[in-house]
C-alpha atoms as a PDB file:
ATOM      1  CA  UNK A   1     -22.710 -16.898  23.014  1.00  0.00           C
ATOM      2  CA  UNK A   2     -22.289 -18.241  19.276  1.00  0.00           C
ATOM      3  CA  UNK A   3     -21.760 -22.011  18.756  1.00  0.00           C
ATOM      4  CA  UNK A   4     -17.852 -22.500  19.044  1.00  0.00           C
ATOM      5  CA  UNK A   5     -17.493 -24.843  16.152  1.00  0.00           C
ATOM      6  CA  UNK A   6     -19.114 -24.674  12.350  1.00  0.00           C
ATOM      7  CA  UNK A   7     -18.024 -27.607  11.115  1.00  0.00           C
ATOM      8  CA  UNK A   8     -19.255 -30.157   8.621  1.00  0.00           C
ATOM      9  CA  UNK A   9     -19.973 -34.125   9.754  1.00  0.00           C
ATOM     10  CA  UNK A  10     -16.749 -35.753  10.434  1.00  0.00           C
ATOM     11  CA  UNK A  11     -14.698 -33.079   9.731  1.00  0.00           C
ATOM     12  CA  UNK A  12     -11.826 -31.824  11.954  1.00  0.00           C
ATOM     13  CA  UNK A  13     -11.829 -28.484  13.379  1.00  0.00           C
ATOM     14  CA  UNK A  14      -9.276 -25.941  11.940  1.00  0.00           C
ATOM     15  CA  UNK A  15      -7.605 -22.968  13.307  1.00  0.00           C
ATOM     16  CA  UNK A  16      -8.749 -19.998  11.146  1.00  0.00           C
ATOM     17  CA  UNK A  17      -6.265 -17.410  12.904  1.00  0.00           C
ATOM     18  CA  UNK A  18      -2.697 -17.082  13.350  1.00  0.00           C
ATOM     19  CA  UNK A  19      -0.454 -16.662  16.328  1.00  0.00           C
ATOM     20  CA  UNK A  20       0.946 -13.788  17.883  1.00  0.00           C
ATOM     21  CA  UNK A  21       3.545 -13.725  20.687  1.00  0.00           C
ATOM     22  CA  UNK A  22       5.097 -11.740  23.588  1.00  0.00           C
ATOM     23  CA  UNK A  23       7.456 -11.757  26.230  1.00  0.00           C
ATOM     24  CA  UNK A  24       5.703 -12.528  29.729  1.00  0.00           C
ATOM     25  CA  UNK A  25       8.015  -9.812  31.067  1.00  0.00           C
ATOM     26  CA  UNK A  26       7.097  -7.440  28.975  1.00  0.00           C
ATOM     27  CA  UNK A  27       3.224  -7.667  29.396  1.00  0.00           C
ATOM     28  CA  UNK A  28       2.958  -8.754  33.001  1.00  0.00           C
ATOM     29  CA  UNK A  29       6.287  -8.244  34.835  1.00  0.00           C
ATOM     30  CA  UNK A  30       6.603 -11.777  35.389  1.00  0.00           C
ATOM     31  CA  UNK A  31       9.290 -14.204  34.376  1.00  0.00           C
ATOM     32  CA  UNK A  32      10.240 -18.016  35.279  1.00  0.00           C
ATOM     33  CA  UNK A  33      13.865 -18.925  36.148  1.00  0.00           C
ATOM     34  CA  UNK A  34      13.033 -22.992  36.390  1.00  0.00           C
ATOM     35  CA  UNK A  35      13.041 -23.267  32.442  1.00  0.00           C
ATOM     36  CA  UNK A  36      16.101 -23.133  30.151  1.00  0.00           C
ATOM     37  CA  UNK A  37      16.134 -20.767  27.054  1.00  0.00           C
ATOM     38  CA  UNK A  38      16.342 -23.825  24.572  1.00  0.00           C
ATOM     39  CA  UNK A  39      13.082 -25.296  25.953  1.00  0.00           C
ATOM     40  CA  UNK A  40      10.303 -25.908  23.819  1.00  0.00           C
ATOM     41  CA  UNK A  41       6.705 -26.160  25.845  1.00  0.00           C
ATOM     42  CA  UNK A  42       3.590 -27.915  25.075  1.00  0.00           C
ATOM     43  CA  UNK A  43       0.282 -25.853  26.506  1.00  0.00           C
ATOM     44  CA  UNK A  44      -2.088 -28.572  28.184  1.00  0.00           C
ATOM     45  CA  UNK A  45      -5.668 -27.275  27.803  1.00  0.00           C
ATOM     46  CA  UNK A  46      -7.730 -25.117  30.307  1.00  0.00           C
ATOM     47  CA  UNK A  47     -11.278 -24.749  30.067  1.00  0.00           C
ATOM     48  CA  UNK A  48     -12.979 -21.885  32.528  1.00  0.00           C
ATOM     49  CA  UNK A  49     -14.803 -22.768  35.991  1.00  0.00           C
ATOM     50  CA  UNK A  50     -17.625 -21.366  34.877  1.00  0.00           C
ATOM     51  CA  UNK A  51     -17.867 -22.649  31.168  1.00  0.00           C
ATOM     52  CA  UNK A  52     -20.609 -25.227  30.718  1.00  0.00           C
ATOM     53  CA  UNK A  53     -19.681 -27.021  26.991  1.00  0.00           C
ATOM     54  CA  UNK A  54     -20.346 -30.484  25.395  1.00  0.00           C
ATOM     55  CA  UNK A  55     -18.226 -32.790  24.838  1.00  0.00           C
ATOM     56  CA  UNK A  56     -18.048 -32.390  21.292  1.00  0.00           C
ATOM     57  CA  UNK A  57     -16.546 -28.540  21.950  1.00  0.00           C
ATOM     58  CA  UNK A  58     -14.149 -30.127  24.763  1.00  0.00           C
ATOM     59  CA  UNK A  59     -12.778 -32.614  21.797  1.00  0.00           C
ATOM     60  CA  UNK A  60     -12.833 -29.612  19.269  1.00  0.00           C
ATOM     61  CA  UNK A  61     -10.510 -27.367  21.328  1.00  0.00           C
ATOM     62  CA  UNK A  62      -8.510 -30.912  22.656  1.00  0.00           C
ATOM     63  CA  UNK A  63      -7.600 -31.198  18.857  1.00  0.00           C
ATOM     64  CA  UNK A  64      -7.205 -27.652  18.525  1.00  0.00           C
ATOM     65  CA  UNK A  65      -4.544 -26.960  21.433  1.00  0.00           C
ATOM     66  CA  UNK A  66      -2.477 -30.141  20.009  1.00  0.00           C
ATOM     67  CA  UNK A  67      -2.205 -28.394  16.784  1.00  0.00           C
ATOM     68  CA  UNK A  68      -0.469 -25.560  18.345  1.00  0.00           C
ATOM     69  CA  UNK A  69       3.353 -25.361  18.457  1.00  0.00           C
ATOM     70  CA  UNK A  70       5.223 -25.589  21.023  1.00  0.00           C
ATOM     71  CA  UNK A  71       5.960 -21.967  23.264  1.00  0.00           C
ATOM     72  CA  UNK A  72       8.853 -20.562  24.484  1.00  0.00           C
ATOM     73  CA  UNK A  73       9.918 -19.798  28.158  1.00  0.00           C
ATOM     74  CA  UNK A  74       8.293 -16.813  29.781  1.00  0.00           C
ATOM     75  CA  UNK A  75       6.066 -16.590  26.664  1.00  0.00           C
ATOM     76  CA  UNK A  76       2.288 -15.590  26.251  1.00  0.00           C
ATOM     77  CA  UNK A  77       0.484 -15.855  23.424  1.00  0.00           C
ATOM     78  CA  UNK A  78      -2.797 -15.228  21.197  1.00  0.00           C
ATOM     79  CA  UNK A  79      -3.638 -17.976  19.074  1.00  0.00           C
ATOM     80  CA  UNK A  80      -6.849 -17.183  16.525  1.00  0.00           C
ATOM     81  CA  UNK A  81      -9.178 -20.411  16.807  1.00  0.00           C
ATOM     82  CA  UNK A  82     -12.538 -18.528  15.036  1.00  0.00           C
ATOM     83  CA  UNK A  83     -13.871 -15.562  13.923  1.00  0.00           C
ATOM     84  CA  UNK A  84     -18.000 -15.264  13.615  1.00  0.00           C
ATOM     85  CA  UNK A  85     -20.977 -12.762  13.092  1.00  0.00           C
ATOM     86  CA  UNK A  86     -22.745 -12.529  16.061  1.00  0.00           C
ATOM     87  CA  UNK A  87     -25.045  -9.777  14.957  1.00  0.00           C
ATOM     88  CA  UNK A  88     -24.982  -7.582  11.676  1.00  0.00           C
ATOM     89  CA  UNK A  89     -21.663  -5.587  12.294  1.00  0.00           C
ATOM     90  CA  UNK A  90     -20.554  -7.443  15.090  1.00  0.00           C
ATOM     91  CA  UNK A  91     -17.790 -10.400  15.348  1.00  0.00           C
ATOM     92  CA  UNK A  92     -17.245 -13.068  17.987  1.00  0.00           C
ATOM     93  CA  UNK A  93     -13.325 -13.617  18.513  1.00  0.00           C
ATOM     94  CA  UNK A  94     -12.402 -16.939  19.942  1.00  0.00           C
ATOM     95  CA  UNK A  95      -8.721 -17.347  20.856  1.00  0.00           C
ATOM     96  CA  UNK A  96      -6.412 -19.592  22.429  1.00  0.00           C
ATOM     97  CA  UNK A  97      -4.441 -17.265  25.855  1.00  0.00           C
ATOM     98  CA  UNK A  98      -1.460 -19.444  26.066  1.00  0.00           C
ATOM     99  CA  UNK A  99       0.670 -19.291  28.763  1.00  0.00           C
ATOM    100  CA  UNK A 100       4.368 -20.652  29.077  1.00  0.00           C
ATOM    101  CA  UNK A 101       5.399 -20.173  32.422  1.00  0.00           C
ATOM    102  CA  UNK A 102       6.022 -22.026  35.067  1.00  0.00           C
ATOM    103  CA  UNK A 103       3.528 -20.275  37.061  1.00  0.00           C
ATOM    104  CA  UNK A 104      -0.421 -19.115  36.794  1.00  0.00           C
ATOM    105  CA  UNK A 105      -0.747 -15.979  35.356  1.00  0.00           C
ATOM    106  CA  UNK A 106      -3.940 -13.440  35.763  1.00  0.00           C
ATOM    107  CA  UNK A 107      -4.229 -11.300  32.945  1.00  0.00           C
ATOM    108  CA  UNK A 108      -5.787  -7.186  33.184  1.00  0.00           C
ATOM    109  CA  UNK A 109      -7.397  -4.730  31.490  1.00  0.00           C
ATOM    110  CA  UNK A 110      -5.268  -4.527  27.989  1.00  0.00           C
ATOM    111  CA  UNK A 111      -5.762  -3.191  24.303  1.00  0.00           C
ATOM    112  CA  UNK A 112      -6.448  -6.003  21.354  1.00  0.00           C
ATOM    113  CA  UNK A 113      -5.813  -5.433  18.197  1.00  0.00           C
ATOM    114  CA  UNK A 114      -7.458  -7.418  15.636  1.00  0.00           C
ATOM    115  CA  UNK A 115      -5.003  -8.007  12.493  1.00  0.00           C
ATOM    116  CA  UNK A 116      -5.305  -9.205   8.989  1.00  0.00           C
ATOM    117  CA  UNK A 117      -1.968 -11.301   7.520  1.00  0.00           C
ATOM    118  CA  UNK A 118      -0.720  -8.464   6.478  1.00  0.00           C
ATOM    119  CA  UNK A 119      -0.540  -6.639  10.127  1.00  0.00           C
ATOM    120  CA  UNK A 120      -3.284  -4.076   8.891  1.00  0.00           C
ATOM    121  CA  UNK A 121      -5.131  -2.879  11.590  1.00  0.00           C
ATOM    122  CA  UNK A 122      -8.698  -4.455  11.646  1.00  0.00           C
ATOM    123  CA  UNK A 123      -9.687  -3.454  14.883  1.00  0.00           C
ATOM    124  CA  UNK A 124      -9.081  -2.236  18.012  1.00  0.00           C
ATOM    125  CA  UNK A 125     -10.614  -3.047  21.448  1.00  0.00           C
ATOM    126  CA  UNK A 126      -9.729  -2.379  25.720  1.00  0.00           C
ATOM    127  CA  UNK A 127     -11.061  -5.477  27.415  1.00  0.00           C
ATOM    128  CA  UNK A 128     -10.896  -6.472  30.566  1.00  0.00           C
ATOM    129  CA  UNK A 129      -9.062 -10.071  30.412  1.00  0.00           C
ATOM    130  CA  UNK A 130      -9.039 -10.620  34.382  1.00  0.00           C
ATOM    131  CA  UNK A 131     -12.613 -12.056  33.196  1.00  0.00           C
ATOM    132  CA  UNK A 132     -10.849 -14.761  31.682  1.00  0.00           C
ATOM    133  CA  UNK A 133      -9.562 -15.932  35.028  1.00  0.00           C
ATOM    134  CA  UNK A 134      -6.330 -17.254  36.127  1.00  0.00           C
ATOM    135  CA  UNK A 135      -4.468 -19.243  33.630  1.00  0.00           C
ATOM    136  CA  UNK A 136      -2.934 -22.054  34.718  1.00  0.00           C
ATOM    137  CA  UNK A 137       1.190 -22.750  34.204  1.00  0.00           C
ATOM    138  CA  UNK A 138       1.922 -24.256  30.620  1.00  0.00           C
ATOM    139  CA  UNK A 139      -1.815 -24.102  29.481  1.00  0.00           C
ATOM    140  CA  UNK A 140      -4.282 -22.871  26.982  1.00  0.00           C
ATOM    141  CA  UNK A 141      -7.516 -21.656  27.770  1.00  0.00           C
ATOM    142  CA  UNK A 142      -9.707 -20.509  24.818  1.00  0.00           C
ATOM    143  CA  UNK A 143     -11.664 -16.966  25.360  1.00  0.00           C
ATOM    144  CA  UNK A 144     -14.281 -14.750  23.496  1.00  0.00           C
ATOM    145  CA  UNK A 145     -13.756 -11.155  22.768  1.00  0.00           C
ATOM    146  CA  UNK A 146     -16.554  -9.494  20.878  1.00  0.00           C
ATOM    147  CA  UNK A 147     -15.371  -6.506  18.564  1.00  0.00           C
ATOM    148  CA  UNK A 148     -18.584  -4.522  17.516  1.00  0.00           C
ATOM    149  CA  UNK A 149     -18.897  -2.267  14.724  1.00  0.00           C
ATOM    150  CA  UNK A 150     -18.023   0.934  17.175  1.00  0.00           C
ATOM    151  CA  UNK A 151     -14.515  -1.214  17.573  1.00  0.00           C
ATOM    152  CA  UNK A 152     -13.477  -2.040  14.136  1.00  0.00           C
ATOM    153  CA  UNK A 153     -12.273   0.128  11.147  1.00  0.00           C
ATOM    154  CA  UNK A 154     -13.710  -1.999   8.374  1.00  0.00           C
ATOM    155  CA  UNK A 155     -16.749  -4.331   7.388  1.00  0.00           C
ATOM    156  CA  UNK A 156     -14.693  -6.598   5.220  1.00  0.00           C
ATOM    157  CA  UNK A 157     -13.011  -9.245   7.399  1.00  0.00           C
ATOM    158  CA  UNK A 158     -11.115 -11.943   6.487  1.00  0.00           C
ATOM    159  CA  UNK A 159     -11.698 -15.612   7.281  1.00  0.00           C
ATOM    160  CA  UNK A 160      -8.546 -16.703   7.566  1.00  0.00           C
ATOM    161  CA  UNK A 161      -5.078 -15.535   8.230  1.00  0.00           C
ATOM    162  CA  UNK A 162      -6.021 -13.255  11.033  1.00  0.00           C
ATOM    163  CA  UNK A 163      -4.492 -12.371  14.247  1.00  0.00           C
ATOM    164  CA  UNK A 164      -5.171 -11.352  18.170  1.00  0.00           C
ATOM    165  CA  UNK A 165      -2.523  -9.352  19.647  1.00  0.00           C
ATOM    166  CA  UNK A 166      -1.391  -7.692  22.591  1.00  0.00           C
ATOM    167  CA  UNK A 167      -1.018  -4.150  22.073  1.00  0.00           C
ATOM    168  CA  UNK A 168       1.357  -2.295  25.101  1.00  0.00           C
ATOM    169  CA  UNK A 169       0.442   1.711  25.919  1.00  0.00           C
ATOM    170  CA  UNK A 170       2.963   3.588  23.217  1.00  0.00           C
ATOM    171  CA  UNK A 171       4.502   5.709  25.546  1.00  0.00           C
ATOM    172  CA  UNK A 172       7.878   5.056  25.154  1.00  0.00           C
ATOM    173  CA  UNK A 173       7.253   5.163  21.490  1.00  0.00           C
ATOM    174  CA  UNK A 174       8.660   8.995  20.864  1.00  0.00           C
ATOM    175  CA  UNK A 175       6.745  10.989  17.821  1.00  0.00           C
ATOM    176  CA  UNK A 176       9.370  11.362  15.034  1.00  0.00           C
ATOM    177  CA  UNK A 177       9.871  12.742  11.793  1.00  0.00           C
ATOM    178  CA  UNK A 178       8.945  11.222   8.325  1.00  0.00           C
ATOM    179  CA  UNK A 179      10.092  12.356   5.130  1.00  0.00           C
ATOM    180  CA  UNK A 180       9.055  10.927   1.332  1.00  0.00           C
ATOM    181  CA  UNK A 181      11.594   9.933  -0.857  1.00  0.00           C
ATOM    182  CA  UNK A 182      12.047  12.495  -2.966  1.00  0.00           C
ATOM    183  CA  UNK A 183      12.163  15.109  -0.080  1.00  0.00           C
ATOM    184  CA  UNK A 184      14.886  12.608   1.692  1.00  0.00           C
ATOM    185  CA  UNK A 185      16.918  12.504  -1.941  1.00  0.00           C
ATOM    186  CA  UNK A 186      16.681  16.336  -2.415  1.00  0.00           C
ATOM    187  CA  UNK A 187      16.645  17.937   1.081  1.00  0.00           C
ATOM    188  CA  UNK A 188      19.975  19.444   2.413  1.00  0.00           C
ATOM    189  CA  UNK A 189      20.970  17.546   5.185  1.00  0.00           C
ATOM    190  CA  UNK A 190      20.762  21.396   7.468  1.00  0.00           C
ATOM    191  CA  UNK A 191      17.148  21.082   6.636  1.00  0.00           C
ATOM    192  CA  UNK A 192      16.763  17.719   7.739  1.00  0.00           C
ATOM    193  CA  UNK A 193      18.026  18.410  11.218  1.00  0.00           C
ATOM    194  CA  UNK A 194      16.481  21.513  11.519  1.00  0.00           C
ATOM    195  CA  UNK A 195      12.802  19.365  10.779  1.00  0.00           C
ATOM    196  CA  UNK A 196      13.897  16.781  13.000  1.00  0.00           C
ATOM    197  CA  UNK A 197      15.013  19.220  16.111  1.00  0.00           C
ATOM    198  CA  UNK A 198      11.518  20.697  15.245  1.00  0.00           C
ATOM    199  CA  UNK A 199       9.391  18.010  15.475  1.00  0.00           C
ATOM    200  CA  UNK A 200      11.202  16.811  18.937  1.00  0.00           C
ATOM    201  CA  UNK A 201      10.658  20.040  20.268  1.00  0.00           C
ATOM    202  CA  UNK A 202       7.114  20.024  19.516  1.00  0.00           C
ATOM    203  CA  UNK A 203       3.902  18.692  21.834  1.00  0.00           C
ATOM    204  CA  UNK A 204       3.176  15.719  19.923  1.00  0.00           C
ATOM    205  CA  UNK A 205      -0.568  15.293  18.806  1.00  0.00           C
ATOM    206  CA  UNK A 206      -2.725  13.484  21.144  1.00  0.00           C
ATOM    207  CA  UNK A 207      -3.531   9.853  20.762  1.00  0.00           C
ATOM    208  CA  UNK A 208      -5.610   8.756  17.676  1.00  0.00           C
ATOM    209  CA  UNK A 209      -5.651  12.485  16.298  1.00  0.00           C
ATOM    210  CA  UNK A 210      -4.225  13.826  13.139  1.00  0.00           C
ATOM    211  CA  UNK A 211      -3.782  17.556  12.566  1.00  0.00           C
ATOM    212  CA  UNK A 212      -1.765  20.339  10.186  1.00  0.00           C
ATOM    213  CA  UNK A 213       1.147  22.181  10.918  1.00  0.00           C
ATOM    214  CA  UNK A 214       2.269  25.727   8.830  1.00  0.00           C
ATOM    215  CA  UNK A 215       5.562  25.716   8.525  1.00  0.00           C
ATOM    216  CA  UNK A 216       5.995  27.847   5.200  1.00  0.00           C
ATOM    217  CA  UNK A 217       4.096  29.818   2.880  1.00  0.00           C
ATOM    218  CA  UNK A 218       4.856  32.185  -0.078  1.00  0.00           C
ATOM    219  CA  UNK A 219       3.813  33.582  -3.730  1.00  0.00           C
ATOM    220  CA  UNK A 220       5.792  32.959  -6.440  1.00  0.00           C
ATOM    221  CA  UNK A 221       6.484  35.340  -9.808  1.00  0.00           C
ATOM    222  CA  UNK A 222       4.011  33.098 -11.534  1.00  0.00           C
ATOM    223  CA  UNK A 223       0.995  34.124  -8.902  1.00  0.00           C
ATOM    224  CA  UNK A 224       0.954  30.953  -7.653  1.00  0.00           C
ATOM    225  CA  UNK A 225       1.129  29.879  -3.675  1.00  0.00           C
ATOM    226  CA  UNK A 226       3.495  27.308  -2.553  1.00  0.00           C
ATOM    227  CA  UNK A 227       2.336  26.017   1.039  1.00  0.00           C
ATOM    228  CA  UNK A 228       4.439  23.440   3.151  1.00  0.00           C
ATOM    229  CA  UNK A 229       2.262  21.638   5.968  1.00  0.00           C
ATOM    230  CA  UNK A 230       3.057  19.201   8.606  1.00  0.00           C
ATOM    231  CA  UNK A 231       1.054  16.649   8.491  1.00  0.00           C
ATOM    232  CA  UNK A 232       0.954  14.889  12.100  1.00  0.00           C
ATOM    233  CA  UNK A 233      -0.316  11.741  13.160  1.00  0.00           C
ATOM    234  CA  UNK A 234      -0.999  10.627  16.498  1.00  0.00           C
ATOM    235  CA  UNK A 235      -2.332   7.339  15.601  1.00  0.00           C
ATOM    236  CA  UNK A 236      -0.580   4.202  16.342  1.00  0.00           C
ATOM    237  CA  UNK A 237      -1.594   2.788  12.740  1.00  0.00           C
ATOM    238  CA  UNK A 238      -0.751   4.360   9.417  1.00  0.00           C
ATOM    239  CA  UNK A 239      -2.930   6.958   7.845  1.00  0.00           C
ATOM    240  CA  UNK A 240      -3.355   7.413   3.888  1.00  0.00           C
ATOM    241  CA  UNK A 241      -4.463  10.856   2.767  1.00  0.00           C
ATOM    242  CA  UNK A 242      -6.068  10.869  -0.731  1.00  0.00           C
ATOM    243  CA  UNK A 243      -8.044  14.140  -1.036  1.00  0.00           C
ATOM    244  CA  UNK A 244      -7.430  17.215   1.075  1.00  0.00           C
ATOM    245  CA  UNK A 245      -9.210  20.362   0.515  1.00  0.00           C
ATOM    246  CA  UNK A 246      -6.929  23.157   1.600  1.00  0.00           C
ATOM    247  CA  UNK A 247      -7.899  26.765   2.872  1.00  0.00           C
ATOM    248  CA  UNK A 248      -5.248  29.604   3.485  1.00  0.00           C
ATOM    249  CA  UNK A 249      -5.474  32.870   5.189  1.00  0.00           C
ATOM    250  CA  UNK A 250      -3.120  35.922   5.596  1.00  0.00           C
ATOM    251  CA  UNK A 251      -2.074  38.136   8.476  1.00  0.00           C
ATOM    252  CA  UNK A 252      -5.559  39.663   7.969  1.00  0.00           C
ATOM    253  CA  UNK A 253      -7.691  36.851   8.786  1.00  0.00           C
ATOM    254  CA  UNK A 254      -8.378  36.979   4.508  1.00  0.00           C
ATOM    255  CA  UNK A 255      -8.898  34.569   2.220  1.00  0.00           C
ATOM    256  CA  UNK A 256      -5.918  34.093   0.334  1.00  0.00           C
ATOM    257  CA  UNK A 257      -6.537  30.745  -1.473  1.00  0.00           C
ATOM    258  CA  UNK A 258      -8.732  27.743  -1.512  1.00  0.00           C
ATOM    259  CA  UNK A 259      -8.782  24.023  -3.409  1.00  0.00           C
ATOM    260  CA  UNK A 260      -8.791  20.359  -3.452  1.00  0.00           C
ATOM    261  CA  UNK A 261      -5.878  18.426  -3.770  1.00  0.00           C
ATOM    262  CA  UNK A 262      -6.111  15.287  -5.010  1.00  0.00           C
ATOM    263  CA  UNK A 263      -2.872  12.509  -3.423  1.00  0.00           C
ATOM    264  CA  UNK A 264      -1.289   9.289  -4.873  1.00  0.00           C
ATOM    265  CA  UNK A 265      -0.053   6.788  -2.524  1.00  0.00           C
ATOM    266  CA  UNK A 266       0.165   9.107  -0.015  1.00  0.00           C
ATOM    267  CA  UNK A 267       1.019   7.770   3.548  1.00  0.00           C
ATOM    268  CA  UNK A 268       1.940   9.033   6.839  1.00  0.00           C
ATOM    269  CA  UNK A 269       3.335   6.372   9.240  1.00  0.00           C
ATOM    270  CA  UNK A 270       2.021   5.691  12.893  1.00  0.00           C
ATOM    271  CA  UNK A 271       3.049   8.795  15.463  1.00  0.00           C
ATOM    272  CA  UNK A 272       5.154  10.689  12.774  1.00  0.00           C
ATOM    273  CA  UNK A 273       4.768  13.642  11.384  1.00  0.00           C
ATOM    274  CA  UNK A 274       5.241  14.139   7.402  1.00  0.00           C
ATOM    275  CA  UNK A 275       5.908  17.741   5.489  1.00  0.00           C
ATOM    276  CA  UNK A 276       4.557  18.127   2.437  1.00  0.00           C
ATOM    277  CA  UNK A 277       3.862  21.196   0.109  1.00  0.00           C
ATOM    278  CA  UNK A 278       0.460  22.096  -1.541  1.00  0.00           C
ATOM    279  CA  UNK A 279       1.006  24.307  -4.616  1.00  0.00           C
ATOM    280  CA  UNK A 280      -2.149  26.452  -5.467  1.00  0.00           C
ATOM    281  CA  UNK A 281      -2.216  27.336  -9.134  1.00  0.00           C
ATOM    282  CA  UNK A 282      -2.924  31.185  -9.490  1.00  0.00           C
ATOM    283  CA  UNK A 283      -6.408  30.491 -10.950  1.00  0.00           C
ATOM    284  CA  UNK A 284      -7.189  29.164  -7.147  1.00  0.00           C
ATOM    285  CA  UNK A 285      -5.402  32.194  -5.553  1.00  0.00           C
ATOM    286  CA  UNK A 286      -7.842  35.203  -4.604  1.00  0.00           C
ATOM    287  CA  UNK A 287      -5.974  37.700  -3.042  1.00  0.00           C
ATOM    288  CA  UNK A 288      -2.555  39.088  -4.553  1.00  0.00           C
ATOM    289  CA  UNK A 289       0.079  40.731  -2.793  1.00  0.00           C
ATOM    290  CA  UNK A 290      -1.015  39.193   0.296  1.00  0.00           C
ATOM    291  CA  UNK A 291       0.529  39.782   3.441  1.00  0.00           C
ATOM    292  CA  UNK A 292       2.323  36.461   5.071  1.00  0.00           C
ATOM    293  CA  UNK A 293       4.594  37.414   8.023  1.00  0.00           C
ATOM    294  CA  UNK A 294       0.964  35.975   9.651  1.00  0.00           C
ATOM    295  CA  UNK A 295      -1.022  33.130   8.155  1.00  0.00           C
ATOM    296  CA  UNK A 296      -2.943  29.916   8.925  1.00  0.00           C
ATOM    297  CA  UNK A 297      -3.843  26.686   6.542  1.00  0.00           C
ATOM    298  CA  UNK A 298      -6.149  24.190   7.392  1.00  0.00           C
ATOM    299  CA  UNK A 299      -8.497  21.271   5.959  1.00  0.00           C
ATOM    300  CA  UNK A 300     -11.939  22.134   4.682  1.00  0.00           C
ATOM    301  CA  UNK A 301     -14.264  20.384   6.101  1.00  0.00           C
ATOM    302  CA  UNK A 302     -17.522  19.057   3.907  1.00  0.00           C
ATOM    303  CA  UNK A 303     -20.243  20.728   4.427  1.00  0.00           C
ATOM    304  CA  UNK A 304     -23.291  18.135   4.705  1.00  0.00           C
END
């Protein structure tokens, strides 16, 4: 276990993260009734059993938990105290479990996500937080979750401004239909329902993956090939798609057309599922007077 505190001589310890809330009912079925709504609630601190620390780290997260605000009834929250290297690639999170009710909590297996100030996705982690013990009524105790390299989605953490949060199983979330701009401004409202009854109908993609739909393809006077995907994602962040190399076949199993396109600011939001339509020039199209009442497009993959 890292040293809790890097701190100069006679210098107060800071909170480097940021707080993030949610209802007790919500994450644990469990409510208070002896509290009224307007109630504002100080968190005494709670240090673990089984946690041996000096007195100088007992001060450190005294100070600490007084700098917190106050909670709300039937409240728990995640409050970001540090955020360290333990080894090359991974990163000790220390955190403040907070709990407002009038009651002792014990928390369960859950999913963390690690967030920059932005709500990015940093990181994502299961961890068993029974570990952490039970959790007094109206208390803070401060715990260690270790996100390794295999757990987060980027090397380039920030200090400051990050946050710890509770992240509940998505499924109530429902997959749903996302269109760009300029397909919302120029799409006949017809179309728009019949993509939306579509994508309802459909078995959405499985958790974390991303795939391509055909929905139309044909060959225009000019010998070029206009191809409309849908692009699905089954991730509960947002994707952005910058280069997709595109392969399409006819009726016949044959190659009908093959390139790279190259995307702008191209996004598709957590669990939806975004048309959009490739246009091979006729340079990139091989086969002419191809046979479509059949065909299949999918991503290229690199070979190594």
């Amino acid at each position: 276990m890292l040293p809790f505190f890097r701190k100069k001589d006679n210098e107060n310890p800071k909170l480097k993260g940021n707080e993030t809330t949610i209802s007790s009912e919500e994450l644990l079925n469990e409510t208070s009734d002896s509290t009224k709504a307007e109630q504002e609630i100080n968190t005494e601190l709670s240090i673990h059993p089984e946690w041996t620390i000096s007195k100088e780290d007992q001060y450190s997260f005294q100070f600490l938990n007084m700098e917190c605000p106050p909670l709300l009834p039937n409240q728990i929250s995640l409050y970001g105290i540090s955020l360290q290297e333990e080894k090359e690639g991974d990163y000790q999170v220390t955190a403040f479990i907070r709990n407002s009710l009038d009651k002792s909590i014990t928390l369960r297996e859950t999913t963390l996500v690690l967030l920059d100030a932005e709500d990015k996705v940093l990181g994502r982690k299961t961890v068993d937080l029974s570990e952490a013990g039970t959790i007094p009524k109206r208390s803070s105790r401060p715990w260690n979750v270790v996100f390794t390299n295999q757990d987060l989605f980027t090397t380039q953490l920030p200090e400051t401004g990050w946050k710890l949060a509770f992240q509940l199983k998505p499924s109530s979330r429902k997959h749903s239909l996302e269109l760009e701009n300029s397909w919302e401004q120029t799409l006949a409202e017809k179309d728009k329902n019949k993509l939306h009854d579509m994508v309802e109908k459909l078995t959405p993609p499985k958790p974390g993956e991303v795939n391509f739909m055909g929905l139309q393809a044909s060959q225009k006077e000019d010998g070029s090939l206009h191809v409309t995907m849908l692009i699905r994602n089954g991730n509960e962040k947002n994707i952005k798609l910058e280069q997709i190399p595109l392969q399409v076949e006819d009726a016949q199993g044959e190659l009908v057309a093959k390139g790279g396109f190259t995307l702008e600011n191209f996004e598709v939001k957590a669990n939806t599922s975004k048309p959009w339509t490739f246009i091979f020039p006729k340079e990139l199209v091989q086969k002419e007077n191809t046979d479509l009442s059949r065909w299949k497009a999918y991503p290229v993959q690199k070979q190594s």
